[in-house]
PDB file of N, CA and C in Angstrom:
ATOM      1  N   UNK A   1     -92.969 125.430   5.082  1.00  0.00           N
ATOM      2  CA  UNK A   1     -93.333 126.213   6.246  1.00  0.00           C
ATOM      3  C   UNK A   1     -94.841 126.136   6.465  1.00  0.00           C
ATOM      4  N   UNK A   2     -95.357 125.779   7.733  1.00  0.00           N
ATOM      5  CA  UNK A   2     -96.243 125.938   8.041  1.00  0.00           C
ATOM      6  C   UNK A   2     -97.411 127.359   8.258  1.00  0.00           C
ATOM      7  N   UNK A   3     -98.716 127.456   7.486  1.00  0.00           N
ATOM      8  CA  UNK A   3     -99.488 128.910   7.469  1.00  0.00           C
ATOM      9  C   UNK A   3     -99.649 128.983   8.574  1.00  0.00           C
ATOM     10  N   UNK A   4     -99.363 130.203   9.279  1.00  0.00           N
ATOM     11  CA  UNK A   4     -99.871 131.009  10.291  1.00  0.00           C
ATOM     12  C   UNK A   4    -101.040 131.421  10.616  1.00  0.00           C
ATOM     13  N   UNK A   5    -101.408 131.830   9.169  1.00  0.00           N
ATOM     14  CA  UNK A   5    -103.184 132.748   9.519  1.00  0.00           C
ATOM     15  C   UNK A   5    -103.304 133.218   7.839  1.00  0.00           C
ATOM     16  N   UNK A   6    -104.577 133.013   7.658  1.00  0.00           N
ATOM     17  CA  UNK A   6    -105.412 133.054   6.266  1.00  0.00           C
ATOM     18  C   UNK A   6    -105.989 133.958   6.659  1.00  0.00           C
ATOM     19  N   UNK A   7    -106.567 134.658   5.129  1.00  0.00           N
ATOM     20  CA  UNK A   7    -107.584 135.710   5.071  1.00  0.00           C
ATOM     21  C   UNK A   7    -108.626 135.296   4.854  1.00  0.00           C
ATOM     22  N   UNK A   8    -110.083 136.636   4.922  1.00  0.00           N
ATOM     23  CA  UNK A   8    -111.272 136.198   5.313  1.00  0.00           C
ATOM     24  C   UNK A   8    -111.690 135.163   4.847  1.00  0.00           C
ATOM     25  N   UNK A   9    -111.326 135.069   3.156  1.00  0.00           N
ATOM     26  CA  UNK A   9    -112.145 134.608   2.544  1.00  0.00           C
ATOM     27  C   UNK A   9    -111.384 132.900   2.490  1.00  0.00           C
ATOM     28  N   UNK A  10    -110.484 132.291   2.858  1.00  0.00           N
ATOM     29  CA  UNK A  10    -110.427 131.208   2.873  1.00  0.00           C
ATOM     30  C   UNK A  10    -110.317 130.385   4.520  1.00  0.00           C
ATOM     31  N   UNK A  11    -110.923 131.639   5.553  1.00  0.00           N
ATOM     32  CA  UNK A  11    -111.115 131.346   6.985  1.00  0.00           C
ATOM     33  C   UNK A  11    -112.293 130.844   6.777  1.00  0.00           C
ATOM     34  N   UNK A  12    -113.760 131.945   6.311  1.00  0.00           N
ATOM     35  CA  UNK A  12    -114.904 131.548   5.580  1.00  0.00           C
ATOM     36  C   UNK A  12    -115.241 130.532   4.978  1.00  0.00           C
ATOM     37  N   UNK A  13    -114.002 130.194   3.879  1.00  0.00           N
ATOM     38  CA  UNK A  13    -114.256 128.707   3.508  1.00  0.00           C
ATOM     39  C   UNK A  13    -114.289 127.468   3.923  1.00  0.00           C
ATOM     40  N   UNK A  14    -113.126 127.472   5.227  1.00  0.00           N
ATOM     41  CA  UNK A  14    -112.333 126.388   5.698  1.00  0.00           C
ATOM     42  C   UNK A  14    -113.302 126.248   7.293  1.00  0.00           C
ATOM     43  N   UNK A  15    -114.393 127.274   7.827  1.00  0.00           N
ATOM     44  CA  UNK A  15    -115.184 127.249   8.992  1.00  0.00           C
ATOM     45  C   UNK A  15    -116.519 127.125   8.270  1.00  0.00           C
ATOM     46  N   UNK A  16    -116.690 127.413   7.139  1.00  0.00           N
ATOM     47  CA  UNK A  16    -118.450 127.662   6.813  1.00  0.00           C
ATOM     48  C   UNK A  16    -118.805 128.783   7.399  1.00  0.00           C
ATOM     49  N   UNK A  17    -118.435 130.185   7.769  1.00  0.00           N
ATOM     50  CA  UNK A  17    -118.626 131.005   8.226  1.00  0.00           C
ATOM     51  C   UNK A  17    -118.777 132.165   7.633  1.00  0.00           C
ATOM     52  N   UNK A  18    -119.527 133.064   7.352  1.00  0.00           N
ATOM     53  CA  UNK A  18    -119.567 133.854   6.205  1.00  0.00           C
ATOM     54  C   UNK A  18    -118.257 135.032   6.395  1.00  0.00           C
ATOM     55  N   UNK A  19    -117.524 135.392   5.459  1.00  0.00           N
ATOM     56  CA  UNK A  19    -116.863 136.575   5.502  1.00  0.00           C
ATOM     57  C   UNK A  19    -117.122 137.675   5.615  1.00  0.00           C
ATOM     58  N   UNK A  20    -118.734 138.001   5.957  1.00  0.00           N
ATOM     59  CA  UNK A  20    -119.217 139.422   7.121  1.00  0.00           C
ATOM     60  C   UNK A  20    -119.476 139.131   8.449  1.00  0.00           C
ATOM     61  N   UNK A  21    -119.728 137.914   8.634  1.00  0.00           N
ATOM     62  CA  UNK A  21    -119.727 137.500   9.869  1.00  0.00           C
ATOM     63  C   UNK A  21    -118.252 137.263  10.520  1.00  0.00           C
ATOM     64  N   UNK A  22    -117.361 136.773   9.978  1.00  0.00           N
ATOM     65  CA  UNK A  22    -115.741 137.264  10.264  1.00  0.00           C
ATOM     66  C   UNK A  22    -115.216 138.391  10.755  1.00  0.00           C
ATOM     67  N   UNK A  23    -115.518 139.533   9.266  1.00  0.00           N
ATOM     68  CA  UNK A  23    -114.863 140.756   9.634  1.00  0.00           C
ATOM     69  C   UNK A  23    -115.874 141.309  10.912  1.00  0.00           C
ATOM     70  N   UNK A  24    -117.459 140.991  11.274  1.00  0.00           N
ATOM     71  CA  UNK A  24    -117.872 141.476  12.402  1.00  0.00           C
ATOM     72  C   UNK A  24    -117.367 141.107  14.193  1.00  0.00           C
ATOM     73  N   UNK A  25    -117.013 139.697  13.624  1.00  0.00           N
ATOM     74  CA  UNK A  25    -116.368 139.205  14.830  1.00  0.00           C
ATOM     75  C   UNK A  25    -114.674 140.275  15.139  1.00  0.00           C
ATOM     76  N   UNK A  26    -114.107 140.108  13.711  1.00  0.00           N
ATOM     77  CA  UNK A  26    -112.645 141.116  14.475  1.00  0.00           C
ATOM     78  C   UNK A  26    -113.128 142.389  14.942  1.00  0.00           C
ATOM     79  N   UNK A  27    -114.308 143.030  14.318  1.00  0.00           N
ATOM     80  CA  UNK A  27    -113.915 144.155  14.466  1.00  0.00           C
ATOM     81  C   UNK A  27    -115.247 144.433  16.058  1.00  0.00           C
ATOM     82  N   UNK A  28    -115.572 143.400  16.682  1.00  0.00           N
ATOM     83  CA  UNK A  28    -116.163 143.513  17.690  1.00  0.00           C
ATOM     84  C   UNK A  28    -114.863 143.235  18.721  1.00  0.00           C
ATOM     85  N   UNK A  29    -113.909 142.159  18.217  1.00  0.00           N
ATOM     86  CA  UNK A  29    -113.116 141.796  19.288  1.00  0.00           C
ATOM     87  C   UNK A  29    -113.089 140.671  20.031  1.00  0.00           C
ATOM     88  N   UNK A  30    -114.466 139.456  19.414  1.00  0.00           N
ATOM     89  CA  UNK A  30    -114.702 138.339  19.340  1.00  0.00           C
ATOM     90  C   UNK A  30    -113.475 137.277  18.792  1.00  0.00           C
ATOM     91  N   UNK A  31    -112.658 137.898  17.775  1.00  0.00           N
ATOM     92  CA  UNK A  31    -111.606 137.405  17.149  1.00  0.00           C
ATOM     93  C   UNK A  31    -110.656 138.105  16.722  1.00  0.00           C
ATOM     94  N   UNK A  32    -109.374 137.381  17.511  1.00  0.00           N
ATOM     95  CA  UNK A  32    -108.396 138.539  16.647  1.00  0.00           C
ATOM     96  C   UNK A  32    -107.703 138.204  15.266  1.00  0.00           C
ATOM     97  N   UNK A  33    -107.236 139.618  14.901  1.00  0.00           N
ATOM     98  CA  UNK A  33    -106.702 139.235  13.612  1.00  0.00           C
ATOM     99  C   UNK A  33    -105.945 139.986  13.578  1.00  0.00           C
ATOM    100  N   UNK A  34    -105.155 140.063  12.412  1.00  0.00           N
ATOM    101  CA  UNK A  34    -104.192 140.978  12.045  1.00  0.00           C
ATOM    102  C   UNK A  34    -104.054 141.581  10.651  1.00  0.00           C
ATOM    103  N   UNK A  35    -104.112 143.341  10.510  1.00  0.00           N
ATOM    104  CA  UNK A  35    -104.362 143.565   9.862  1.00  0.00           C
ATOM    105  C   UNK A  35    -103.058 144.125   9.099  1.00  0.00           C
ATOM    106  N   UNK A  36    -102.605 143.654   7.819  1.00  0.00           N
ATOM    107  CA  UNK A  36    -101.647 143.788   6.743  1.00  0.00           C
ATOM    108  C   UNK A  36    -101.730 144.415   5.929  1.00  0.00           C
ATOM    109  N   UNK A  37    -101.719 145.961   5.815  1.00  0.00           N
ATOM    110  CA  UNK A  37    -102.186 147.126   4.204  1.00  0.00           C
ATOM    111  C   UNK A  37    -103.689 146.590   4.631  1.00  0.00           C
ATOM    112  N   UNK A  38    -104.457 146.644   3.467  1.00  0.00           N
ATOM    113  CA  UNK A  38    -105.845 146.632   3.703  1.00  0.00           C
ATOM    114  C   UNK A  38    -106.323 144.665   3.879  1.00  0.00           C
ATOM    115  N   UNK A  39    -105.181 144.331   3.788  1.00  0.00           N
ATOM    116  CA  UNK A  39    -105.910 142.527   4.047  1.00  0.00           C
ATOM    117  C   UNK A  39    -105.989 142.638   5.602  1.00  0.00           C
ATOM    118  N   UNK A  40    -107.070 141.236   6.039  1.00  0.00           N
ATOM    119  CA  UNK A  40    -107.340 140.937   7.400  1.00  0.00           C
ATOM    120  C   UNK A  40    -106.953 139.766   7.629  1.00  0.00           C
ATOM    121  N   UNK A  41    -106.016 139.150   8.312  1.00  0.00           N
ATOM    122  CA  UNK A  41    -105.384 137.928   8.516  1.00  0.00           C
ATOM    123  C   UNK A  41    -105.448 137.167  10.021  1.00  0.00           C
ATOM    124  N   UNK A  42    -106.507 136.103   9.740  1.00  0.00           N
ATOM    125  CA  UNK A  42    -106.616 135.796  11.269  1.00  0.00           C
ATOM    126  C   UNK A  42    -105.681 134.052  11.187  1.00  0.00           C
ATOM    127  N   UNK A  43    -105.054 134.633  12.391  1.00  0.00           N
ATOM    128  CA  UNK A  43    -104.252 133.479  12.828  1.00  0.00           C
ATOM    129  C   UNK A  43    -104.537 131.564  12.732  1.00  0.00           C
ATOM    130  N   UNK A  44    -104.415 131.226  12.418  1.00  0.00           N
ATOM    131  CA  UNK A  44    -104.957 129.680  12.140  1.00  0.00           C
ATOM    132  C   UNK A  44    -105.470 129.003  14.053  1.00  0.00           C
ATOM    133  N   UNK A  45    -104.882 129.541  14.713  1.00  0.00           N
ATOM    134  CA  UNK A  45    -104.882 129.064  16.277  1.00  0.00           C
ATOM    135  C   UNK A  45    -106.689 129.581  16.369  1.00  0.00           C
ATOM    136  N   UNK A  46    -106.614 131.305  16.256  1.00  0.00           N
ATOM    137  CA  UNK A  46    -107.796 131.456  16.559  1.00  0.00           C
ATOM    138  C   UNK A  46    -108.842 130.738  16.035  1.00  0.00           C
ATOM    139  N   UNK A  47    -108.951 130.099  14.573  1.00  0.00           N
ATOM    140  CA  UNK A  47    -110.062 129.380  13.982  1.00  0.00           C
ATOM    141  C   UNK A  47    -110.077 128.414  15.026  1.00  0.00           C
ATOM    142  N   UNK A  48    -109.361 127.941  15.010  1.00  0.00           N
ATOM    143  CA  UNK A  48    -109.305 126.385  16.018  1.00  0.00           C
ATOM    144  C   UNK A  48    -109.956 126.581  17.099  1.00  0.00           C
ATOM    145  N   UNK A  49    -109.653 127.954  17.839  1.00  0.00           N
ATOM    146  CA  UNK A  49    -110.302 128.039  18.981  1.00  0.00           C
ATOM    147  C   UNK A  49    -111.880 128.350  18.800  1.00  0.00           C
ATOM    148  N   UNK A  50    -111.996 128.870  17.863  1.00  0.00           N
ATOM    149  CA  UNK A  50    -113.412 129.315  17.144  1.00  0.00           C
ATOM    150  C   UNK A  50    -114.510 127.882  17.061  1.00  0.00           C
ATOM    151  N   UNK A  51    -113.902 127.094  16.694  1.00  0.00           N
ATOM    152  CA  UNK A  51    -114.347 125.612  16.276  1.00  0.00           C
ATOM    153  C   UNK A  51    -114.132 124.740  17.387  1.00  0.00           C
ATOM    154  N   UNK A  52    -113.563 125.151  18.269  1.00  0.00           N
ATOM    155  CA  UNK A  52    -113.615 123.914  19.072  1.00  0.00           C
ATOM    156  C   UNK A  52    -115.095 123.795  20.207  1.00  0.00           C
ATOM    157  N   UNK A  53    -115.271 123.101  20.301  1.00  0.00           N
ATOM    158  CA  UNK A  53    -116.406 122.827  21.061  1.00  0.00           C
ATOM    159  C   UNK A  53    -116.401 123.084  22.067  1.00  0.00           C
ATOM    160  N   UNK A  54    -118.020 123.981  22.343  1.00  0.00           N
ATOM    161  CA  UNK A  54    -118.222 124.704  23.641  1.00  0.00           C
ATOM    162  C   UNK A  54    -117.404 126.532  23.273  1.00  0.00           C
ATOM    163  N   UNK A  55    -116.977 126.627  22.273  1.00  0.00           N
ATOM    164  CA  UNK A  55    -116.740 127.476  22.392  1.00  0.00           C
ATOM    165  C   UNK A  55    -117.854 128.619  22.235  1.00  0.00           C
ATOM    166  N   UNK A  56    -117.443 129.906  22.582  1.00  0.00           N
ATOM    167  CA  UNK A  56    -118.742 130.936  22.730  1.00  0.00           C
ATOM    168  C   UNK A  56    -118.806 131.369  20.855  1.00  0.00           C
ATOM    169  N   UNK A  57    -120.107 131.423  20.700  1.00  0.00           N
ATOM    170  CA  UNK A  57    -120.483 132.071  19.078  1.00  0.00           C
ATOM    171  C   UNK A  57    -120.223 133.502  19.388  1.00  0.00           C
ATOM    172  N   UNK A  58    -121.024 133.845  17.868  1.00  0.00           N
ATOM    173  CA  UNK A  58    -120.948 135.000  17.495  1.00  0.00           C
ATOM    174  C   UNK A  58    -121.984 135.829  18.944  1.00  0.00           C
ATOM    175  N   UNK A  59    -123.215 135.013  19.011  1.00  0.00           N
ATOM    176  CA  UNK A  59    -124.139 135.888  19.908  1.00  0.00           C
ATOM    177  C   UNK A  59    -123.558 135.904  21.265  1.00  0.00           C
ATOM    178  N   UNK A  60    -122.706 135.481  21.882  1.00  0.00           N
ATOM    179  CA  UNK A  60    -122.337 135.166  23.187  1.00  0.00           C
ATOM    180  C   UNK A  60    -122.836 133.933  23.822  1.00  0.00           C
ATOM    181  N   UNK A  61    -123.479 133.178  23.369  1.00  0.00           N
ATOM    182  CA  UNK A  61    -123.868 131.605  23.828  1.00  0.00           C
ATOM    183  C   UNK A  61    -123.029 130.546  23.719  1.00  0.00           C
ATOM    184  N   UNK A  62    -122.951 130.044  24.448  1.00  0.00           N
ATOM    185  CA  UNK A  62    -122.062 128.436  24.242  1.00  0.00           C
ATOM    186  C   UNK A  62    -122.675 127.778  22.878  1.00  0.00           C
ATOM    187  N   UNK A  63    -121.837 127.466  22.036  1.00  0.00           N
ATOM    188  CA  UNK A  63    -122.112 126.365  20.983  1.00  0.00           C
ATOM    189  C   UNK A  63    -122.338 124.959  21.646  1.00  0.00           C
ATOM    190  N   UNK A  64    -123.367 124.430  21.095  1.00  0.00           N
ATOM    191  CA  UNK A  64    -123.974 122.646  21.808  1.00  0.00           C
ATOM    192  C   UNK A  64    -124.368 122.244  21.042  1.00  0.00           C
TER     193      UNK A  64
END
């Protein structure tokens, strides 16, 4: 079966993105996730969309 969505810390690994800079993005609303008991599980789609080019960062700017 194919993963759905990883937690912070191997989203972090798999983007180079720090895992406070993660949980700031869900909990601004920059990224969604889903939250399971106390884990945070963001969907594998959203990374993708996170990474794809041109997409908006953390500050609100286009990535170039």
């Amino acid at each position: 079966m194919t993963q759905l969505a990883v937690g912070l810390r191997e989203a972090g690994d798999s983007t180079g993105i720090s895992q406070h800079t993660l949980r700031r993005m869900v909990k601004s609303g920059r990224l969604q996730a889903v939250r399971v008991g106390r884990r945070i599980l963001i969907p594998i789609s959203e990374l993708e969309k996170l990474m794809k080019p041109g997409a908006v960062s953390q500050t609100g700017r286009k990535n170039t």
